[in-house]
C-alpha atoms as a PDB file:
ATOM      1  CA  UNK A   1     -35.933  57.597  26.798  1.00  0.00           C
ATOM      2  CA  UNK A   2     -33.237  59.514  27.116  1.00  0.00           C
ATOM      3  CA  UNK A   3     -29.782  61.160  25.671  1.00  0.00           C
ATOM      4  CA  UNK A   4     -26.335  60.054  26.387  1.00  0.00           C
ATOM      5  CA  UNK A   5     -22.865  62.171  25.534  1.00  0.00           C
ATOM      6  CA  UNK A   6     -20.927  59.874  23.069  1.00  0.00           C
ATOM      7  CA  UNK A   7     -17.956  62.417  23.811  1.00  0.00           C
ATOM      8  CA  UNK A   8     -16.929  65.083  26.311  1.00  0.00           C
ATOM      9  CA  UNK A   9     -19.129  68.460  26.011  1.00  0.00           C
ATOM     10  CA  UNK A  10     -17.315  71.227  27.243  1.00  0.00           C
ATOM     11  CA  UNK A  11     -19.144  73.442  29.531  1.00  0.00           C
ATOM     12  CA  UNK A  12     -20.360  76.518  27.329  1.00  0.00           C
ATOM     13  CA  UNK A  13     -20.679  74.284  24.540  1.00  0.00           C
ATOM     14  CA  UNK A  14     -24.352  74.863  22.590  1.00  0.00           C
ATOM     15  CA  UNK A  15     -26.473  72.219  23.011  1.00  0.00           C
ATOM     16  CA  UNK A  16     -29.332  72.645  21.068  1.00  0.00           C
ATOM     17  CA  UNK A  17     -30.760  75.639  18.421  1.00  0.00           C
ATOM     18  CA  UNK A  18     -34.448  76.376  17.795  1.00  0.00           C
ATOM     19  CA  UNK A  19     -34.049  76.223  13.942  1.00  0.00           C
ATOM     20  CA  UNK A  20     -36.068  76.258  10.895  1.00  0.00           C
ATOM     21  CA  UNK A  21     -36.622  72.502  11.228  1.00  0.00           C
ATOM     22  CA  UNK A  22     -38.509  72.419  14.007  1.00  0.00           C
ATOM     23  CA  UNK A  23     -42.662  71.659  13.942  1.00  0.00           C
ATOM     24  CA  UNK A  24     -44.448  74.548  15.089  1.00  0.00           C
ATOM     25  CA  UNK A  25     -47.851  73.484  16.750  1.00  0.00           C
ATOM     26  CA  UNK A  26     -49.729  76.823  17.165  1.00  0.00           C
ATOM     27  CA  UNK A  27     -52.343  77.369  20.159  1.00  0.00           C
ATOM     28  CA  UNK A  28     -55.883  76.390  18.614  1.00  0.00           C
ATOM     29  CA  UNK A  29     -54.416  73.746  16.241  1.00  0.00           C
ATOM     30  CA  UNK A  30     -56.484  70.435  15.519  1.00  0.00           C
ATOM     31  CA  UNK A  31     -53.503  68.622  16.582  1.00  0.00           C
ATOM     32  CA  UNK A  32     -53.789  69.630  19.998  1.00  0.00           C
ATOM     33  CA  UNK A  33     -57.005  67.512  20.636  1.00  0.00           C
ATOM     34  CA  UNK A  34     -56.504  64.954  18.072  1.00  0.00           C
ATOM     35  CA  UNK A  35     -56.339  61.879  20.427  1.00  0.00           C
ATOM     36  CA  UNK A  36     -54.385  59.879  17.830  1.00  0.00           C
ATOM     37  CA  UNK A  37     -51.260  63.106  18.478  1.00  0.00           C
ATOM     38  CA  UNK A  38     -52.374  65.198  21.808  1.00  0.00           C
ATOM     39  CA  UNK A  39     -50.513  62.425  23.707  1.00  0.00           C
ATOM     40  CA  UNK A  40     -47.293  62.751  22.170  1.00  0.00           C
ATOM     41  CA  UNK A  41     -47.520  66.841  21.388  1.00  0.00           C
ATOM     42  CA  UNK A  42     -47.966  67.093  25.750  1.00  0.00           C
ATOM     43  CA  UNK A  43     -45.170  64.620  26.213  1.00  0.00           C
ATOM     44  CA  UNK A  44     -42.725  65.693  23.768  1.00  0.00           C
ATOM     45  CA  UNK A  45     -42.973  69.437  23.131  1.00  0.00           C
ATOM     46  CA  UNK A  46     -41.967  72.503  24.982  1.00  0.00           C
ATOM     47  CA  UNK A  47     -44.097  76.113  25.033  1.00  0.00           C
ATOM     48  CA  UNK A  48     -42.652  79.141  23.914  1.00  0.00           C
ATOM     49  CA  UNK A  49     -43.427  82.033  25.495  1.00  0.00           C
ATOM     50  CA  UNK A  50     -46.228  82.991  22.877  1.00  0.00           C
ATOM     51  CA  UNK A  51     -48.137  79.973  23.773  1.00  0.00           C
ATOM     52  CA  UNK A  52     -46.685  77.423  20.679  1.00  0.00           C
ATOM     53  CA  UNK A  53     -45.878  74.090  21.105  1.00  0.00           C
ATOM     54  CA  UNK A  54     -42.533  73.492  19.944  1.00  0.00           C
ATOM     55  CA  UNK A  55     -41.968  69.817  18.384  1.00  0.00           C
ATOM     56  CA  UNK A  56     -37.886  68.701  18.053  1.00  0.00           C
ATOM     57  CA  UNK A  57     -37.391  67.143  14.746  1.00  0.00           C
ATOM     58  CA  UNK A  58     -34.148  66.162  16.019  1.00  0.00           C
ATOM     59  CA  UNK A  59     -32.829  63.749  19.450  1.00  0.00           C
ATOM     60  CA  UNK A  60     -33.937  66.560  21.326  1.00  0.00           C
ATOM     61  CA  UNK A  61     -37.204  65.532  22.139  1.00  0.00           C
ATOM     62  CA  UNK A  62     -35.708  63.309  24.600  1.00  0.00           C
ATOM     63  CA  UNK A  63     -33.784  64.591  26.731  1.00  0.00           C
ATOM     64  CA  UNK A  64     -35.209  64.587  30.112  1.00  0.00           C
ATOM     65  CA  UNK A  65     -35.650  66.300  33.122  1.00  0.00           C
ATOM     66  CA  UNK A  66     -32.606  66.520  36.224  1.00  0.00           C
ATOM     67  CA  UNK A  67     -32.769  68.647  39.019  1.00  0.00           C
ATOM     68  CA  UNK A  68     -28.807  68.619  38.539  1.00  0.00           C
ATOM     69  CA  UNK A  69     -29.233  69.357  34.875  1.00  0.00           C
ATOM     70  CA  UNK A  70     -26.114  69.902  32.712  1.00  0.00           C
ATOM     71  CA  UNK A  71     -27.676  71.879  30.262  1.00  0.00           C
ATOM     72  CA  UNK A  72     -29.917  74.604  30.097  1.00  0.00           C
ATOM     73  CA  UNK A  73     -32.260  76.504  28.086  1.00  0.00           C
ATOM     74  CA  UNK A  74     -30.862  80.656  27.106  1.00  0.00           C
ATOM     75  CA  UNK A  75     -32.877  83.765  26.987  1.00  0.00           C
ATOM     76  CA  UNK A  76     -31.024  83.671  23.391  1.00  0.00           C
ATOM     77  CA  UNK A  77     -32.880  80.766  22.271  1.00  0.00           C
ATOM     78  CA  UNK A  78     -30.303  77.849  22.586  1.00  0.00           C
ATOM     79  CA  UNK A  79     -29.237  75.762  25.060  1.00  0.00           C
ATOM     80  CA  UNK A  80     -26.085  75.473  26.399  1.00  0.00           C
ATOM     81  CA  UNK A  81     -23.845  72.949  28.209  1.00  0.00           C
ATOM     82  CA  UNK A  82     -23.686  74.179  32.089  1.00  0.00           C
ATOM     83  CA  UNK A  83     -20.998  72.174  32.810  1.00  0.00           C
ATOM     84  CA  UNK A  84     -18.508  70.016  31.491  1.00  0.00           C
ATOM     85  CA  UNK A  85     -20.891  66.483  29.845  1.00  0.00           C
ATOM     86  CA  UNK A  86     -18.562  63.596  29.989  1.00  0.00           C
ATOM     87  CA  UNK A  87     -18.945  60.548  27.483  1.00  0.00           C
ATOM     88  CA  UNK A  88     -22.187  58.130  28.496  1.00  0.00           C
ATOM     89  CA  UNK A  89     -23.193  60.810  30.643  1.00  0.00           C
ATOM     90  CA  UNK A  90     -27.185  61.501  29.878  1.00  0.00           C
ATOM     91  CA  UNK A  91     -27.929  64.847  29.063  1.00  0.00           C
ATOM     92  CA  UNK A  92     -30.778  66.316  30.877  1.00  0.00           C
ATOM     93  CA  UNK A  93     -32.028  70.030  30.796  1.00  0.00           C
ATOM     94  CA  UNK A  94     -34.064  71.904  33.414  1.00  0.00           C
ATOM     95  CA  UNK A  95     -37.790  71.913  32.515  1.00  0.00           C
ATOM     96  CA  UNK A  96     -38.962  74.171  34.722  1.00  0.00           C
ATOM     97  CA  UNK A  97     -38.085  76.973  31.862  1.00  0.00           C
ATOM     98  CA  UNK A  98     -40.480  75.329  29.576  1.00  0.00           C
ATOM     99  CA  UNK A  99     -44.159  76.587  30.664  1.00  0.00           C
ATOM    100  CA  UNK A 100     -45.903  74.028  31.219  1.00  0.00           C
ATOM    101  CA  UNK A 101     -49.505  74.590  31.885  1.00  0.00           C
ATOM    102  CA  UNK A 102     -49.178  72.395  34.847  1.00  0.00           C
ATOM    103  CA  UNK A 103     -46.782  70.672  37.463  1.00  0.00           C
ATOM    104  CA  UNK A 104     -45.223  67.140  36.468  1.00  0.00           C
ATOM    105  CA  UNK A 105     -44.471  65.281  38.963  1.00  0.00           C
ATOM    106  CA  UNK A 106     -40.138  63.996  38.944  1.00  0.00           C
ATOM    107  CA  UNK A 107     -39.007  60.462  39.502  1.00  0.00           C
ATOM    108  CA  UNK A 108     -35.640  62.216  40.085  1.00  0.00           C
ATOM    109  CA  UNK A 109     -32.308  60.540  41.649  1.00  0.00           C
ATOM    110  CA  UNK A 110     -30.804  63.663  42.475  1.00  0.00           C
ATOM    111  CA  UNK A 111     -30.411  65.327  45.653  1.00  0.00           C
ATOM    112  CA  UNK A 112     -32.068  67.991  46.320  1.00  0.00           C
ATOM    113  CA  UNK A 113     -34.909  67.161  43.838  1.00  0.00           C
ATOM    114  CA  UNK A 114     -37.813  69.857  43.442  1.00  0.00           C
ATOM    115  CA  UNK A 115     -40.169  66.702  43.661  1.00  0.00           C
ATOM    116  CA  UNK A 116     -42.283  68.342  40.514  1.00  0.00           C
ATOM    117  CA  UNK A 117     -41.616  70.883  38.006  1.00  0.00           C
ATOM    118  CA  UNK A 118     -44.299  73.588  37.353  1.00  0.00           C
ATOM    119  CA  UNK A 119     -44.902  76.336  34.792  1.00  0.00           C
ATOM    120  CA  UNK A 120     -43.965  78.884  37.970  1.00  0.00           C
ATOM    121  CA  UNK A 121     -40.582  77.324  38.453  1.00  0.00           C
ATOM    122  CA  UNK A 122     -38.816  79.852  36.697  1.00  0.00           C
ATOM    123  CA  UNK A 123     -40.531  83.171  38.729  1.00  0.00           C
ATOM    124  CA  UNK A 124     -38.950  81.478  41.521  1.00  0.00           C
ATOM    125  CA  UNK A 125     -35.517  80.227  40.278  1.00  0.00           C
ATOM    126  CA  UNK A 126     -34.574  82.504  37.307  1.00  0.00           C
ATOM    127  CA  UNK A 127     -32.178  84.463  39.000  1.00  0.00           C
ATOM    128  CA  UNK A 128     -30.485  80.967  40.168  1.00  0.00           C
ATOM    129  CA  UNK A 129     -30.369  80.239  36.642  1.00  0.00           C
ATOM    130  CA  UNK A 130     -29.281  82.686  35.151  1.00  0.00           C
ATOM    131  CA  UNK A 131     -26.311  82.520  37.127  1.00  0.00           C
ATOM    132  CA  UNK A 132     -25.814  79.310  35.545  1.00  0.00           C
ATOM    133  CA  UNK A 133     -26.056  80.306  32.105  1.00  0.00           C
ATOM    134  CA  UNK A 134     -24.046  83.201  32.878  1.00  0.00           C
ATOM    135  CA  UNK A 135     -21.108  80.990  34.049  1.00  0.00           C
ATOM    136  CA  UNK A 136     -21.265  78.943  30.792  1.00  0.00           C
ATOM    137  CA  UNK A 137     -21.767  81.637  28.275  1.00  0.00           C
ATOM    138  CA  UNK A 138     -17.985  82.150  29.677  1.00  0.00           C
ATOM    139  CA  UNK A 139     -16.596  79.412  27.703  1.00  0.00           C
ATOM    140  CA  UNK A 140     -18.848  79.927  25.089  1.00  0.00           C
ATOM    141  CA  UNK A 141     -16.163  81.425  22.325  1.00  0.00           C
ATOM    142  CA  UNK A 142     -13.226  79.033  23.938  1.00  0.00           C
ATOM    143  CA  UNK A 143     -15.342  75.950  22.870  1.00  0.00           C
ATOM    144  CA  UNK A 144     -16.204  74.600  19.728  1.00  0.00           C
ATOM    145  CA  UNK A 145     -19.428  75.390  18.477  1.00  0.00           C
ATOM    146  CA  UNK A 146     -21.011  72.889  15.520  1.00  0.00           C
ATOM    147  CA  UNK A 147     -24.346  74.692  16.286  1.00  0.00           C
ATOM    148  CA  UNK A 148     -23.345  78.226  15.919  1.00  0.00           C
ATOM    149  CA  UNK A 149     -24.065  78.719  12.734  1.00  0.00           C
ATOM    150  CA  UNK A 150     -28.085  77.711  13.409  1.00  0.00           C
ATOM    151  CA  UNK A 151     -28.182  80.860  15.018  1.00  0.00           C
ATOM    152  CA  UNK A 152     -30.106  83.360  13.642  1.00  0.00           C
ATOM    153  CA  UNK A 153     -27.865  86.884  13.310  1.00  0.00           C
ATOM    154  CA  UNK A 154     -30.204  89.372  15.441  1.00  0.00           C
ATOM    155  CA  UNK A 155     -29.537  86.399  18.337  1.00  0.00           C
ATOM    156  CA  UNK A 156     -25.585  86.141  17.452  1.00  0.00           C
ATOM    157  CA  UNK A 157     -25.604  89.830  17.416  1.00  0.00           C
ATOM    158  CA  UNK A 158     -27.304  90.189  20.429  1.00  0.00           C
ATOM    159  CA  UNK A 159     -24.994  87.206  21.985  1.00  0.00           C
ATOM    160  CA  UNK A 160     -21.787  88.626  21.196  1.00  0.00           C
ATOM    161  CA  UNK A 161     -23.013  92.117  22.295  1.00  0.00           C
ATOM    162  CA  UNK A 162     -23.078  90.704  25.825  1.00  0.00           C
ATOM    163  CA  UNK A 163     -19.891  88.451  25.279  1.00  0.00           C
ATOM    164  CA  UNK A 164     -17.785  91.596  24.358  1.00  0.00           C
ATOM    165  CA  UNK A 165     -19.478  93.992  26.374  1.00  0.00           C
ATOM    166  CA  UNK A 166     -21.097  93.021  29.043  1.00  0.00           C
ATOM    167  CA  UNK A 167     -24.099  94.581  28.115  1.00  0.00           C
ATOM    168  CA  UNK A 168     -27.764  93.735  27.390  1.00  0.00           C
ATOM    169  CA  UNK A 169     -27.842  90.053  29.033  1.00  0.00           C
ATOM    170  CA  UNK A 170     -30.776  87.895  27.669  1.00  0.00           C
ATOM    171  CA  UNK A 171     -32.411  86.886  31.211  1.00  0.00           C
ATOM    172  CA  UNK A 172     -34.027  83.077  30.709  1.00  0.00           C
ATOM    173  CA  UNK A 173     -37.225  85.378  31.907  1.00  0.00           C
ATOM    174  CA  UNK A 174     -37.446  86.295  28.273  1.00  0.00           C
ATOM    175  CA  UNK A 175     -38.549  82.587  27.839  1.00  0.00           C
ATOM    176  CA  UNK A 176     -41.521  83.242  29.160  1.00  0.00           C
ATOM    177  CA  UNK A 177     -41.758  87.017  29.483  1.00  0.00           C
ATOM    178  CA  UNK A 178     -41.369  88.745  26.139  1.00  0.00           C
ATOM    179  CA  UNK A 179     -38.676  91.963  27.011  1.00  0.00           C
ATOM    180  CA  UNK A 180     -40.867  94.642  25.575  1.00  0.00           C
END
């Protein structure tokens, strides 16, 4: 499965919003062993930094994997379009910022391909990345933003702290590093 661009996404353009809709599968829930879900909770969810199992209620879910992603995942807790997403273009995201307890191995088209993603990916790209994010949070207020009002205050607060002033820049660390 997948997720294809029905029109052009601007780079800077958010993506996708942890919200209040989303199912919240806490460490040490039934769920988790329940052969009838455990499946579909290790295929379909991403880990927060606290350990949770995040569940998309929305499309979400499946977008997949590229090497070459177009989007990516924000120390703000959205992500956001990396580059410009032209129409039947798949989305894809980069899931080596989604700790994963271990590697899965990438069927991936894309030169150079990492060959397998692992919860350690992002010790050893994050600076790489957050280049990335960096570039597109650029554009971010020269864009449209449908999602923008998902976000919670403290994270537009903290998000236009760094727009306007340069200051205070979420690292996508904090997605699995809490910044004490």
């Amino acid at each position: 499965m997948g997720i294809v661009a029905t029109r052009h996404i601007p780079k800077g353009t958010v993506t996708y919003v942890k919200d209040e809709m989303e199912i919240v599968i806490a460490p040490g829930d039934p769920r988790l062993e329940d052969p009838n879900y455990k499946n579909i909770i290790e295929t379909y969810t991403y880990t927060d930094r606290d350990g949770t199992r995040i569940l998309s209620w929305d499309h979400a879910k499946y977008v997949n994997h590229c090497c070459q992603c177009n989007t990516m995942s924000t120390g703000y807790g959205f992500e956001i379009a990396i580059r410009d997403i032209e129409p039947k273009e798949e989305i894809t995201d980069e899931y080596g910022l989604f700790n994963f307890d271990k590697p899965i191995e990438l069927e991936c088209e894309f030169t150079p391909c990492r060959k397998k993603v692992s919860g350690q990916d992002i010790d050893k790209y994050y600076r790489q990345w957050d280049e990335q994010v960096k570039g597109a949070l650029n554009f971010y207020n020269q864009v449209d933003q449908p999602l923008a009002s998902y976000l919670k205050s403290g994270v537009k607060q903290s998000l236009d702290e760094y727009l306007e002033q340069d200051k205070n820049y979420r690292s996508v660390l904090e997605l699995k590093y809490p910044n004490d």
